[in-house]
N, C-alpha and C. Protein backbone atom coordinates (compact mmCIF):
# COMPACT_ATOMS: atom_id res chain seq x y z
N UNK A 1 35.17 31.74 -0.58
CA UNK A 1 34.37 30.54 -0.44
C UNK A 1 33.26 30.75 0.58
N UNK A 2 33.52 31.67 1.49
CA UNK A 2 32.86 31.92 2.60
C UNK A 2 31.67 32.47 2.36
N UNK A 3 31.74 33.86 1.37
CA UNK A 3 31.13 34.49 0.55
C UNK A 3 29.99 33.34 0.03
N UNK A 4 30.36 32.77 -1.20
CA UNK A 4 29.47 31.68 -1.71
C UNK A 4 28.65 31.03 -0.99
N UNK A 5 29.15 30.59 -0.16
CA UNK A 5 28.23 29.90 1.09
C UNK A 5 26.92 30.69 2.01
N UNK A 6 27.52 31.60 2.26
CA UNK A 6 26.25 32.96 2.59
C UNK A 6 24.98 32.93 1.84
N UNK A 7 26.02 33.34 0.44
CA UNK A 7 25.67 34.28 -0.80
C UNK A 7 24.07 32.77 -1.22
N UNK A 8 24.58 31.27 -1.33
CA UNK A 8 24.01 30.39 -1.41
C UNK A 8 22.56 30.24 -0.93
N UNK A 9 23.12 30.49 0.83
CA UNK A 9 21.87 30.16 1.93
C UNK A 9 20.72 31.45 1.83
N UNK A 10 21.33 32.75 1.58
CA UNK A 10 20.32 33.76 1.35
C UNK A 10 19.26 33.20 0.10
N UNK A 11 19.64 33.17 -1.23
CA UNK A 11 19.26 32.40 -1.87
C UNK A 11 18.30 31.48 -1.99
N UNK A 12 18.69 30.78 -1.37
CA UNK A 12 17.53 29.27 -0.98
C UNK A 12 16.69 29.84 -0.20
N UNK A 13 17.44 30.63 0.90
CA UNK A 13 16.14 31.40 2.21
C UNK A 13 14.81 32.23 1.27
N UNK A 14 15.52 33.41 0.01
CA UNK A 14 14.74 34.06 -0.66
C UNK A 14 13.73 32.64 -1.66
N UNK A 15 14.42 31.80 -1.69
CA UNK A 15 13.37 30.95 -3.27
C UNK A 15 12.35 30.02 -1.94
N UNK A 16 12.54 29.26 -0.67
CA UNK A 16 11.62 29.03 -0.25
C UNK A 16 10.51 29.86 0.33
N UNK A 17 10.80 31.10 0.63
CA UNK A 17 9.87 32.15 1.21
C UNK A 17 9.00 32.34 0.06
N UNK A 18 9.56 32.77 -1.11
CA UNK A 18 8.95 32.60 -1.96
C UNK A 18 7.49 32.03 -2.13
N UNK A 19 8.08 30.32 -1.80
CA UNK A 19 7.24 28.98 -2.19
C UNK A 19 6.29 28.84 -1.17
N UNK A 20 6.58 28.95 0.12
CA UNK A 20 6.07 29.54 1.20
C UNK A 20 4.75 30.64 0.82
N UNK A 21 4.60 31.36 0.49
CA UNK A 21 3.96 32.38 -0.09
C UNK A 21 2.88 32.06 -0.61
N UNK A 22 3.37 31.46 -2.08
CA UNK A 22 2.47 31.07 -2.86
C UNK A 22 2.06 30.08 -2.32
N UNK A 23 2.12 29.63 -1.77
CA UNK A 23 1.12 27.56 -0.71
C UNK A 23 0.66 28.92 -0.30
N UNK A 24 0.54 29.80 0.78
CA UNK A 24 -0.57 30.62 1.35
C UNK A 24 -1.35 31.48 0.57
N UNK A 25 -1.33 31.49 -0.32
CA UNK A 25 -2.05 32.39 -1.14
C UNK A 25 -3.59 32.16 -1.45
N UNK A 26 -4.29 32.89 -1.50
CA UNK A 26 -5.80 32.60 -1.09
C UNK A 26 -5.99 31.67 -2.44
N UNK A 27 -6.78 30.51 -2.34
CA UNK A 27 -7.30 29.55 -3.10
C UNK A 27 -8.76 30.30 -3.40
N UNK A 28 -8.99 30.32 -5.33
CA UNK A 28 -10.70 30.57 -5.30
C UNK A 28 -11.19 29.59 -4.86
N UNK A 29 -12.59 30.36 -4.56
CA UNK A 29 -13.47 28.90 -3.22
C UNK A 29 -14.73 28.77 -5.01
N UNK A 30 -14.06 29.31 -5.89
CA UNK A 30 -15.31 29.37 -6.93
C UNK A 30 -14.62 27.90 -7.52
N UNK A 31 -15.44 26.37 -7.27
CA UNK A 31 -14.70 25.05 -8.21
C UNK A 31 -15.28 25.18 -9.76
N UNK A 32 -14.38 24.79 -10.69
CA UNK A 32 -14.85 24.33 -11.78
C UNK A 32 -15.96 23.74 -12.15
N UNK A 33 -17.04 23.93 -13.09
CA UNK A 33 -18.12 22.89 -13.56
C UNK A 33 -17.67 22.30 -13.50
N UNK A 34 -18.28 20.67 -12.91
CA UNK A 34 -17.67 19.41 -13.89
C UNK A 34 -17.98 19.40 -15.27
N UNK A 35 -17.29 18.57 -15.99
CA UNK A 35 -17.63 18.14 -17.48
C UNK A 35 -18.51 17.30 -17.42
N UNK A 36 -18.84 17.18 -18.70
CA UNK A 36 -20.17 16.78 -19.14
C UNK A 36 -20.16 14.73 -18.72
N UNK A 37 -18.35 14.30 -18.55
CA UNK A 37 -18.10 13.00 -18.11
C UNK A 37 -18.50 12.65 -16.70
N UNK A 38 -18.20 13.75 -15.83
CA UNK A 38 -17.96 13.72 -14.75
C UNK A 38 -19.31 13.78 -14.21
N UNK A 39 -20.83 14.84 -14.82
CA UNK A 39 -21.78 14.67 -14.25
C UNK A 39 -22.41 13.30 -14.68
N UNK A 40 -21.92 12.51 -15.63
CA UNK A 40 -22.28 11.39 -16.08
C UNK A 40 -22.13 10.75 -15.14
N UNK A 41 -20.71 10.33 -14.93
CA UNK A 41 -20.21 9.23 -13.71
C UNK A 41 -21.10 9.47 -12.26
N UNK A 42 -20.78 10.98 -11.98
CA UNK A 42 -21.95 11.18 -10.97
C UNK A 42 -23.46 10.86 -11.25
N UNK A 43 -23.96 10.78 -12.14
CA UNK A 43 -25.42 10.00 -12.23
C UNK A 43 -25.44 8.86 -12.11
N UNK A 44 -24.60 8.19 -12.63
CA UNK A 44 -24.15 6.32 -12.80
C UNK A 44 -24.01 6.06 -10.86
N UNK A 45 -23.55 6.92 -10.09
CA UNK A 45 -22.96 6.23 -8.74
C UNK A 45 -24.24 6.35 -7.92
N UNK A 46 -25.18 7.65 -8.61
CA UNK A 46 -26.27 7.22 -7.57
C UNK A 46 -27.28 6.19 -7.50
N UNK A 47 -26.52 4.90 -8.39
CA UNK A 47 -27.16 3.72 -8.55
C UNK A 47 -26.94 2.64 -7.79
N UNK A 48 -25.67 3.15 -6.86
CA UNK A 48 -25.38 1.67 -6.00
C UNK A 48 -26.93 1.59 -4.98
N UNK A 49 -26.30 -0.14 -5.41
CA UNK A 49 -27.42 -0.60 -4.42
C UNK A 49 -27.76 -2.01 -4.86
N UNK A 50 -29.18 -2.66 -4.49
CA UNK A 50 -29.40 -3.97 -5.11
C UNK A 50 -30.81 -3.20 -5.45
N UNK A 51 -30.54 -4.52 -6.96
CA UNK A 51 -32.08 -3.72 -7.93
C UNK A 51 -32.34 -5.21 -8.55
N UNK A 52 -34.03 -5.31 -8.59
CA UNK A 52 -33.91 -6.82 -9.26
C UNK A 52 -35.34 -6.00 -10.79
N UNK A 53 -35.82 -6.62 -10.99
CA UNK A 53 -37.05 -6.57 -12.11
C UNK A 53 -36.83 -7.83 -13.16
N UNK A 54 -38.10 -7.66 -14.03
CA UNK A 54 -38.07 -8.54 -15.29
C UNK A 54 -37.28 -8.29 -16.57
N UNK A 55 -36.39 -9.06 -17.23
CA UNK A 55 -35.75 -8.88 -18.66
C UNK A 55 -37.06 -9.05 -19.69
N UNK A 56 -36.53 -8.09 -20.47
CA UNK A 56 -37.51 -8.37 -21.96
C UNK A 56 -36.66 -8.64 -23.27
N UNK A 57 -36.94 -9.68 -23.78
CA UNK A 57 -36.47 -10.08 -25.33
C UNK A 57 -36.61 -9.74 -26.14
N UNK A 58 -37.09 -9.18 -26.87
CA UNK A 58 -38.25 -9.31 -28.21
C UNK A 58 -37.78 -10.12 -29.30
N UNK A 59 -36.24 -10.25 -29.49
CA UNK A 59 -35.71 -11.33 -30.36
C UNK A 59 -35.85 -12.92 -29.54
N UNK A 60 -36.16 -13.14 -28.62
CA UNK A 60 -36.06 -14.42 -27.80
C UNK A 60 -36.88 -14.60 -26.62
N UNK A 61 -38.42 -14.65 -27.04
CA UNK A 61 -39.01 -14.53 -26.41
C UNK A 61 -39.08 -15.29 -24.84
N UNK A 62 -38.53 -16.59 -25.05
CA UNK A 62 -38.28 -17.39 -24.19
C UNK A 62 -37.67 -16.97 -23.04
N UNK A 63 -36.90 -16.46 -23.93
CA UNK A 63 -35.76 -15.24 -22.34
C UNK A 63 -36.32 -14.12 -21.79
N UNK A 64 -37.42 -13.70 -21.96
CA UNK A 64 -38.36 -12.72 -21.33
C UNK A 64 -38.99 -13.08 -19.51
N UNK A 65 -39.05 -12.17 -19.04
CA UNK A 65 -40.25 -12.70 -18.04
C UNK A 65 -38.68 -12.91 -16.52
N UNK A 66 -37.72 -13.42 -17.23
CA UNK A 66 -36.81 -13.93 -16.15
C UNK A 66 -37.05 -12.61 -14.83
N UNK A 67 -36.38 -13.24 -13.60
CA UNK A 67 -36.55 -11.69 -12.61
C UNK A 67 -34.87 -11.87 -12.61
N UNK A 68 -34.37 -10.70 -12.94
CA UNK A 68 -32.83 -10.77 -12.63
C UNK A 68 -32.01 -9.78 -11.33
N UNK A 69 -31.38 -10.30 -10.68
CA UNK A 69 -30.48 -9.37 -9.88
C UNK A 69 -29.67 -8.71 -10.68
N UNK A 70 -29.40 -6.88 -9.96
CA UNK A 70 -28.05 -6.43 -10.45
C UNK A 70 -27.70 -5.98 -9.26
N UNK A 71 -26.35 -5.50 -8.65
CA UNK A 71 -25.57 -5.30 -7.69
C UNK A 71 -24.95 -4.21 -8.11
N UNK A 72 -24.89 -2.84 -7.83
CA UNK A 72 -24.08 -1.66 -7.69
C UNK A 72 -23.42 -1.49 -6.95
N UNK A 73 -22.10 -1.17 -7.04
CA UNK A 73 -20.90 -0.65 -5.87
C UNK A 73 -19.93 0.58 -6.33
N UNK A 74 -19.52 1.04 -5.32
CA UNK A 74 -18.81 2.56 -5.75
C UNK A 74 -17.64 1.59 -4.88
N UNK A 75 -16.56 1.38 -5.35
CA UNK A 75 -15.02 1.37 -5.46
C UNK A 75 -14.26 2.12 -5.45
N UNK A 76 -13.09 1.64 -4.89
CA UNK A 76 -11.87 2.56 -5.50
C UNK A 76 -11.94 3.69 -5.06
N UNK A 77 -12.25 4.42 -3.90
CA UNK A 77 -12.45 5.64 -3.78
C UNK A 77 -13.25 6.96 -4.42
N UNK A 78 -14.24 5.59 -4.61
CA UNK A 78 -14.60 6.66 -5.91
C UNK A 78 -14.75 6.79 -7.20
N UNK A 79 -13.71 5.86 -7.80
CA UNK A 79 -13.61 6.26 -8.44
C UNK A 79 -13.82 4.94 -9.83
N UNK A 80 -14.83 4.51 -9.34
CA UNK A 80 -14.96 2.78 -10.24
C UNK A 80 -16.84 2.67 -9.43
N UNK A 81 -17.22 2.36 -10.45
CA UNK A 81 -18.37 1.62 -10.03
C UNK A 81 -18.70 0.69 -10.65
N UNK A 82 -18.73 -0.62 -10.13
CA UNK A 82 -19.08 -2.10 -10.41
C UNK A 82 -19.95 -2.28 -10.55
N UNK A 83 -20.49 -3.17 -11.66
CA UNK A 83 -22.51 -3.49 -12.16
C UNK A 83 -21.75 -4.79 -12.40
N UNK A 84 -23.00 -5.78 -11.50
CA UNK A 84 -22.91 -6.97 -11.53
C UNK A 84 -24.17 -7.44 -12.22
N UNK A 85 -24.30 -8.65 -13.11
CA UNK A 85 -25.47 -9.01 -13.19
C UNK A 85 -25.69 -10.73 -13.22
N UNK A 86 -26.72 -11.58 -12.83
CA UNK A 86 -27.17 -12.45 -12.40
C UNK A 86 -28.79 -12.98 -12.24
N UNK A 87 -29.63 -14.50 -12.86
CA UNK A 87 -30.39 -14.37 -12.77
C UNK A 87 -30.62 -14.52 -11.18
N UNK A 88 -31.91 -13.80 -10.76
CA UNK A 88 -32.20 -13.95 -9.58
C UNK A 88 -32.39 -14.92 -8.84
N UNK A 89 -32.23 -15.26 -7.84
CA UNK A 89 -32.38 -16.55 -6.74
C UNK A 89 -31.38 -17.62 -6.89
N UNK A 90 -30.00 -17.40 -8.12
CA UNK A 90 -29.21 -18.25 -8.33
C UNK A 90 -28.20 -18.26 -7.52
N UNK A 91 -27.32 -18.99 -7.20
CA UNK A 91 -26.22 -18.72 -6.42
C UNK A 91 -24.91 -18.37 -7.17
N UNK A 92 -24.38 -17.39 -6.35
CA UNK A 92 -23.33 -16.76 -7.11
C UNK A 92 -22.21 -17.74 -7.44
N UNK A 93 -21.91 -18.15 -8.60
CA UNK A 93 -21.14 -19.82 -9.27
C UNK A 93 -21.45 -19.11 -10.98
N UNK A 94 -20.23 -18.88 -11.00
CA UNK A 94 -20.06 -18.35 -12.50
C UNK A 94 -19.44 -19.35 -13.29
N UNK A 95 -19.07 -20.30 -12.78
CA UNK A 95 -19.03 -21.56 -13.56
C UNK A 95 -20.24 -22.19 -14.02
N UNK A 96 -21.03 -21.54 -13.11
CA UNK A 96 -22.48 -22.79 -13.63
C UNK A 96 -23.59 -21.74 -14.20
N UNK A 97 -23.26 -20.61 -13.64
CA UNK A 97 -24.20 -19.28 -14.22
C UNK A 97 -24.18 -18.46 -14.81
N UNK A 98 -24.19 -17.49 -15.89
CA UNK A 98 -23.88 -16.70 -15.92
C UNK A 98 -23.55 -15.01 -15.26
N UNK A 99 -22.74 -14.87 -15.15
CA UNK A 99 -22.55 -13.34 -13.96
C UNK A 99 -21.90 -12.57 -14.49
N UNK A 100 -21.73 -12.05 -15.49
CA UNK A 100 -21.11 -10.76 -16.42
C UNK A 100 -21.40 -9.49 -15.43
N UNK A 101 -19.79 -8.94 -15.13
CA UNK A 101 -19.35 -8.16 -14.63
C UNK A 101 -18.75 -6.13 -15.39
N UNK A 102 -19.28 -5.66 -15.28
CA UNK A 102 -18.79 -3.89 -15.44
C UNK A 102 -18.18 -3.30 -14.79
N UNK A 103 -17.62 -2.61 -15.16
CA UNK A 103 -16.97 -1.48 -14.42
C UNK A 103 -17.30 -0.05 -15.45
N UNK A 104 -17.41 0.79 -14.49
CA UNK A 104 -17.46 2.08 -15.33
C UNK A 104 -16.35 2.92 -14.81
N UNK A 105 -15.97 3.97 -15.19
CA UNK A 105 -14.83 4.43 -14.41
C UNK A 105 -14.82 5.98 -15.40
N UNK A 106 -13.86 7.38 -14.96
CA UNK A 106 -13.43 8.67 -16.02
C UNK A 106 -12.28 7.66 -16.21
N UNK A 107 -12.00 8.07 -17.83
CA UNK A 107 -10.94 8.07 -18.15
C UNK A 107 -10.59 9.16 -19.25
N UNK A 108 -9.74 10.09 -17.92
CA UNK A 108 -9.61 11.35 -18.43
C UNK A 108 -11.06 12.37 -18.62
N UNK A 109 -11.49 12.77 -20.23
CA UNK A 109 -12.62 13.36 -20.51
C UNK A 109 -13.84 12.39 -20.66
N UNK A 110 -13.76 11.15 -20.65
CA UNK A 110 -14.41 10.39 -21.25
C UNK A 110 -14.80 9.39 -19.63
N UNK A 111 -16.26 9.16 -20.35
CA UNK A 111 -16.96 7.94 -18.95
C UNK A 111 -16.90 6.68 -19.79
N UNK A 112 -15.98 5.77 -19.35
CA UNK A 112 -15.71 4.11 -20.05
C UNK A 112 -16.23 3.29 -19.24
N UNK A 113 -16.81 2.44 -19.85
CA UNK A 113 -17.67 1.11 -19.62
C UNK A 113 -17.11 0.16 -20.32
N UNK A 114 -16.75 -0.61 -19.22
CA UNK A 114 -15.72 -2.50 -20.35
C UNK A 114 -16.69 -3.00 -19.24
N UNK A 115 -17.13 -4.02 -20.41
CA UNK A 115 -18.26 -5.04 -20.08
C UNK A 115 -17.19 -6.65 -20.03
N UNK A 116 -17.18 -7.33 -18.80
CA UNK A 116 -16.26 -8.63 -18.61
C UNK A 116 -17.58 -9.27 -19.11
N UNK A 117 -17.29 -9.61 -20.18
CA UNK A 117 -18.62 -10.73 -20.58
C UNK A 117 -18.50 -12.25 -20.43
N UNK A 118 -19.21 -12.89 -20.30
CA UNK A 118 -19.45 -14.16 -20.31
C UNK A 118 -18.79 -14.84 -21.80
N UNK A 119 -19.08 -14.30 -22.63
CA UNK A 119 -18.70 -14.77 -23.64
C UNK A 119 -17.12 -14.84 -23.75
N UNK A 120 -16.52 -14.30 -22.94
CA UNK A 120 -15.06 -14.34 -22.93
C UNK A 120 -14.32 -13.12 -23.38
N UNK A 121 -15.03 -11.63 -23.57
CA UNK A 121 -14.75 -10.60 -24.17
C UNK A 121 -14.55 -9.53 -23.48
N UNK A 122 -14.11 -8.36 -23.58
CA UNK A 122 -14.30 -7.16 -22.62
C UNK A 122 -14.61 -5.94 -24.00
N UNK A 123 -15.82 -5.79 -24.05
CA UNK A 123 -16.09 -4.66 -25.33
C UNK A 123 -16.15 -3.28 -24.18
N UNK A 124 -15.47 -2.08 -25.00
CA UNK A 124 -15.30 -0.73 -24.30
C UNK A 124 -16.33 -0.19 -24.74
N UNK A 125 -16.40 0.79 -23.78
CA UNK A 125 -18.25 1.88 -24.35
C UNK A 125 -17.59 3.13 -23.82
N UNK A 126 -17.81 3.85 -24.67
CA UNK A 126 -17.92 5.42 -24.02
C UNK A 126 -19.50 6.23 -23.88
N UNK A 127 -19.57 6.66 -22.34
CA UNK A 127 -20.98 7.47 -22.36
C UNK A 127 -21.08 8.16 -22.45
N UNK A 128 -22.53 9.07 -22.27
CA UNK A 128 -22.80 10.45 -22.18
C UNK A 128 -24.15 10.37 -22.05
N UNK A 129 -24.38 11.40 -21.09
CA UNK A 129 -25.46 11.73 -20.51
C UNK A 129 -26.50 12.74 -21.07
N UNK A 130 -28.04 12.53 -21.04
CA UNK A 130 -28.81 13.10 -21.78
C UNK A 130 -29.26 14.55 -21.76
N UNK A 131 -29.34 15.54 -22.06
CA UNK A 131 -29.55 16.80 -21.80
C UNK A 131 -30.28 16.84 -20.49
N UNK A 132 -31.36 16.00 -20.35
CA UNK A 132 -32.20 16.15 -18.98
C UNK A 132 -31.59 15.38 -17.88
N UNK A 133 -30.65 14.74 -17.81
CA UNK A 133 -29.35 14.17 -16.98
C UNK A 133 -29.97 13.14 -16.30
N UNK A 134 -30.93 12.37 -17.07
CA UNK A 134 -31.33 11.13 -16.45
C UNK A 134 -31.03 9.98 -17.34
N UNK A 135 -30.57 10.00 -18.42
CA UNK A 135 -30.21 8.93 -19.35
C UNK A 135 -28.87 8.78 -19.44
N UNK A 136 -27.87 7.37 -19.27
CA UNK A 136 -26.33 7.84 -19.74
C UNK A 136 -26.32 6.68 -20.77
N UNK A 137 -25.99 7.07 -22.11
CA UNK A 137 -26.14 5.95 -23.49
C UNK A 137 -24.41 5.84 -23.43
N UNK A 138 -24.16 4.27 -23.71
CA UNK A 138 -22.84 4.23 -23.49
C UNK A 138 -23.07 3.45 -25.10
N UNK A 139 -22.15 3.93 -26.17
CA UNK A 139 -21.73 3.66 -27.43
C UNK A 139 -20.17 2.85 -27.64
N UNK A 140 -20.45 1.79 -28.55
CA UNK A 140 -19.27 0.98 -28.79
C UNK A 140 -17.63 1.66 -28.90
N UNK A 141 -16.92 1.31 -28.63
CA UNK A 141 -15.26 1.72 -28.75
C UNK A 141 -14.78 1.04 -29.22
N UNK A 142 -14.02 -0.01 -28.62
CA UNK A 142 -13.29 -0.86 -29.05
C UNK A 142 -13.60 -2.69 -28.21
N UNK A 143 -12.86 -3.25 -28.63
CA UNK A 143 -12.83 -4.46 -27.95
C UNK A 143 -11.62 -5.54 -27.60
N UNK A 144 -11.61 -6.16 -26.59
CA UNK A 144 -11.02 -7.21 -26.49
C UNK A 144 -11.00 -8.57 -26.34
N UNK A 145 -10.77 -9.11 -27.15
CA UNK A 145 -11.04 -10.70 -27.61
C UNK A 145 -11.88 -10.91 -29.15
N UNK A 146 -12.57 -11.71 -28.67
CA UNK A 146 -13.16 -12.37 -30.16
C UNK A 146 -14.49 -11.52 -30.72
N UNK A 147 -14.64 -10.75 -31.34
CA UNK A 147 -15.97 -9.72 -31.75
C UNK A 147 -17.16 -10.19 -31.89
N UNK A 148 -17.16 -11.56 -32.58
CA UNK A 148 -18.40 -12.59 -33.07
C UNK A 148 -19.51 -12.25 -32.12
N UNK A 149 -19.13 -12.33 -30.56
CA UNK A 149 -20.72 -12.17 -30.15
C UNK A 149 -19.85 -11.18 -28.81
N UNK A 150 -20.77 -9.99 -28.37
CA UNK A 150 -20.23 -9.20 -28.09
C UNK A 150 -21.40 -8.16 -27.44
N UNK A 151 -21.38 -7.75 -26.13
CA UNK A 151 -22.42 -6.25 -25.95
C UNK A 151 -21.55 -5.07 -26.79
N UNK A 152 -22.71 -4.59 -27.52
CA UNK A 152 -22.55 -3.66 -28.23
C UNK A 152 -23.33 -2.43 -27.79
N UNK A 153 -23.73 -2.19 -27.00
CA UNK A 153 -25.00 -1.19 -26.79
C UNK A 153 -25.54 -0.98 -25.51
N UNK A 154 -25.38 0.07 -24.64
CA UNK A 154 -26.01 0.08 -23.35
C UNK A 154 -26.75 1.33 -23.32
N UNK A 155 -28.00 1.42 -22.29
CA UNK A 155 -28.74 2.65 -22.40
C UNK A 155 -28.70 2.60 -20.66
N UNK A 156 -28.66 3.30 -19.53
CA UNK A 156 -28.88 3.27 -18.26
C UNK A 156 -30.17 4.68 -18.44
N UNK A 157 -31.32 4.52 -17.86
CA UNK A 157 -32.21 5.34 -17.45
C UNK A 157 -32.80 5.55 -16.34
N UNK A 158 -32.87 6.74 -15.59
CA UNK A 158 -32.82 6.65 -14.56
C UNK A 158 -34.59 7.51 -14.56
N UNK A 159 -35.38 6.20 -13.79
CA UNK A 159 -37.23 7.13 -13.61
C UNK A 159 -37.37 7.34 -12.59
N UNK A 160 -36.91 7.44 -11.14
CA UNK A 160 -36.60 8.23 -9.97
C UNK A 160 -35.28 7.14 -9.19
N UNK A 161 -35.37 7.66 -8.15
CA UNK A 161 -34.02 7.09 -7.00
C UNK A 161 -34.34 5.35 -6.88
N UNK A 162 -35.67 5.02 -6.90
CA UNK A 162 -35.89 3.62 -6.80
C UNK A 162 -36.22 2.30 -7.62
N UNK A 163 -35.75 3.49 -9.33
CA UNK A 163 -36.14 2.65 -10.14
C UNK A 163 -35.83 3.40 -11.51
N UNK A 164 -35.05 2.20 -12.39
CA UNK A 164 -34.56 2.63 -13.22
C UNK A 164 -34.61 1.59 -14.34
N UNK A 165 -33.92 1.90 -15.84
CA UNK A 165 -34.23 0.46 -16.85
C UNK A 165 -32.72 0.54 -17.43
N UNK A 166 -32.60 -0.40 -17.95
CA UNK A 166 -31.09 -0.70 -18.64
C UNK A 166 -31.55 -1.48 -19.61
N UNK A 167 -31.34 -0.68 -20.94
CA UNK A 167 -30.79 -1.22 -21.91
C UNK A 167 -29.41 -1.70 -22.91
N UNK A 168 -29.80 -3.38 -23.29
CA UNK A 168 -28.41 -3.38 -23.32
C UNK A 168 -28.38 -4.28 -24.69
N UNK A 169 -27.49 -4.40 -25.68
CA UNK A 169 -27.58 -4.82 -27.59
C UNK A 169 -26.33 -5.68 -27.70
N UNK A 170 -27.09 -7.09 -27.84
CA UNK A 170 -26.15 -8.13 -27.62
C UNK A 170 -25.65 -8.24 -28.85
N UNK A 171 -24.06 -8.12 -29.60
CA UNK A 171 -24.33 -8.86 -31.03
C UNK A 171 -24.31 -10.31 -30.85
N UNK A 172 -24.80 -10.82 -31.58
CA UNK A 172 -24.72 -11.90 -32.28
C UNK A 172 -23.90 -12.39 -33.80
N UNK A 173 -23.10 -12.54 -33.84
CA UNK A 173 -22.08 -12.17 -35.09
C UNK A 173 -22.66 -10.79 -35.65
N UNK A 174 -23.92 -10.93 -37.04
CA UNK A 174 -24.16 -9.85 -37.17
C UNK A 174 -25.66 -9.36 -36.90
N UNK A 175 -26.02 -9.70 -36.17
CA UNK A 175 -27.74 -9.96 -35.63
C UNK A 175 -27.65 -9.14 -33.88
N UNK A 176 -28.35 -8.55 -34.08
CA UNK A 176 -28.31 -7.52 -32.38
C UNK A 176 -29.35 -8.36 -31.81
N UNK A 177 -29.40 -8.58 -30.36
CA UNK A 177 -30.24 -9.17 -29.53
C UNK A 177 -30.67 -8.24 -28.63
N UNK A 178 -31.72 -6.98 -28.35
CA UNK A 178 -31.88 -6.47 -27.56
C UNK A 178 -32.58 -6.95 -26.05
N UNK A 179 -32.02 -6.29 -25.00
CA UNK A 179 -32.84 -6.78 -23.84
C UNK A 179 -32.90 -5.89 -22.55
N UNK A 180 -33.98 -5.73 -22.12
CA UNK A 180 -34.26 -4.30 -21.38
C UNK A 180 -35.15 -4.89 -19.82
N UNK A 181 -33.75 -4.41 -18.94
CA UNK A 181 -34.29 -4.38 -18.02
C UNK A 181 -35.13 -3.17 -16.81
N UNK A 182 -36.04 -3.81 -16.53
CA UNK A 182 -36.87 -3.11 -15.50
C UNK A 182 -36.38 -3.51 -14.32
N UNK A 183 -35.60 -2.10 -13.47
CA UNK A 183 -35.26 -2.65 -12.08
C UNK A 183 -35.55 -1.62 -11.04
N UNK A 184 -35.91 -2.55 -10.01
CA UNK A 184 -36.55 -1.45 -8.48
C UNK A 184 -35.53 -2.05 -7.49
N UNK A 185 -35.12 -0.37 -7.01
CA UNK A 185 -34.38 -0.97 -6.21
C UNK A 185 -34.67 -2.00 -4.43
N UNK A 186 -33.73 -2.53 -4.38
CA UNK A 186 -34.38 -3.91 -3.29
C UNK A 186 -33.48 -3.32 -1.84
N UNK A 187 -33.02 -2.72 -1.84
CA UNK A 187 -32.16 -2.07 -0.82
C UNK A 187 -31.42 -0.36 -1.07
């Protein structure tokens, strides 16, 4: 029994030295490319900030001309960035205003965008970023809640650090409402 007990502790002594070992073992200092998601998300974060400009309609002309706030934030460690939007000079009261909320986030290989809409919906987008790594087009997925009226369509473009446009394709049951904002950033 005595034996066993030895025979045991050598054992464990040989399998942690082991483990020991390998934790010291030189790490390559060479990191992985990111994927093609990941330089996405990294283009999307160098957007926090406050950005206001004019919306354009072309289906509703009336709704043109507005100056709207958007609000960027990097979350979560990182790992979430929040797009707020709001017309400008309103007070933040989403009972009385509209304030449709984003999040973008990796999930996994993929850059997802769920749009909290006003309309009562959360439609999913998956992006990807443009060969020249200033455009990220986020395309329909799936949805949650009622489909009838729904963002279907986002374009983020980025024309230097202080100014960028967002396009974004409202459905309307089956009628798209496009509307494109021009925004400089305000901070």
């Amino acid at each position: 029994m005595k034996s066993l007990r030895i025979m045991l502790s050598v054992v464990l002594m040989s399998l942690s030295t082991v483990a020991f070992a390998q934790s010291d073992a030189p790490k390559s200092s060479v990191a992985p490319a990111p994927s093609a998601a990941q330089q996405s998300f990294a283009t999307m974060k160098t957007l926090a900030g406050e950005w206001e400009g004019p919306v354009t309609v072309p289906e509703a002309p009336e709704m043109s001309g507005s100056k709207m706030h958007a609000t960027m934030r990097v979350t979560s460690r990182g790992h979430v960035l929040v797009h707020e939007f709001q017309e400008a000079g309103t007070p933040l009261d989403a009972t009385k205003y509209d304030h449709p909320v984003t999040m973008l986030y990796l999930d996994g290989d993929q850059l997802t965008l769920v749009h909290y809409c006003d309309a009562g919906n959360r439609p999913r987008m998956i992006g990807k970023i443009s060969p020249d790594g200033k455009t990220v087009e986020f395309e329909f997925k799936d949805i949650s809640g009622s489909p009838e009226y729904h963002m279907h369509h986002s374009v983020f473009t980025i024309i230097d650090a202080n100014h960028h446009t967002e396009d974004w394709t409202f459905m309307m049951k089956d009628k798209p409402i496009h509307a494109h904002f021009d925004l400089h950033r305000t901070n």
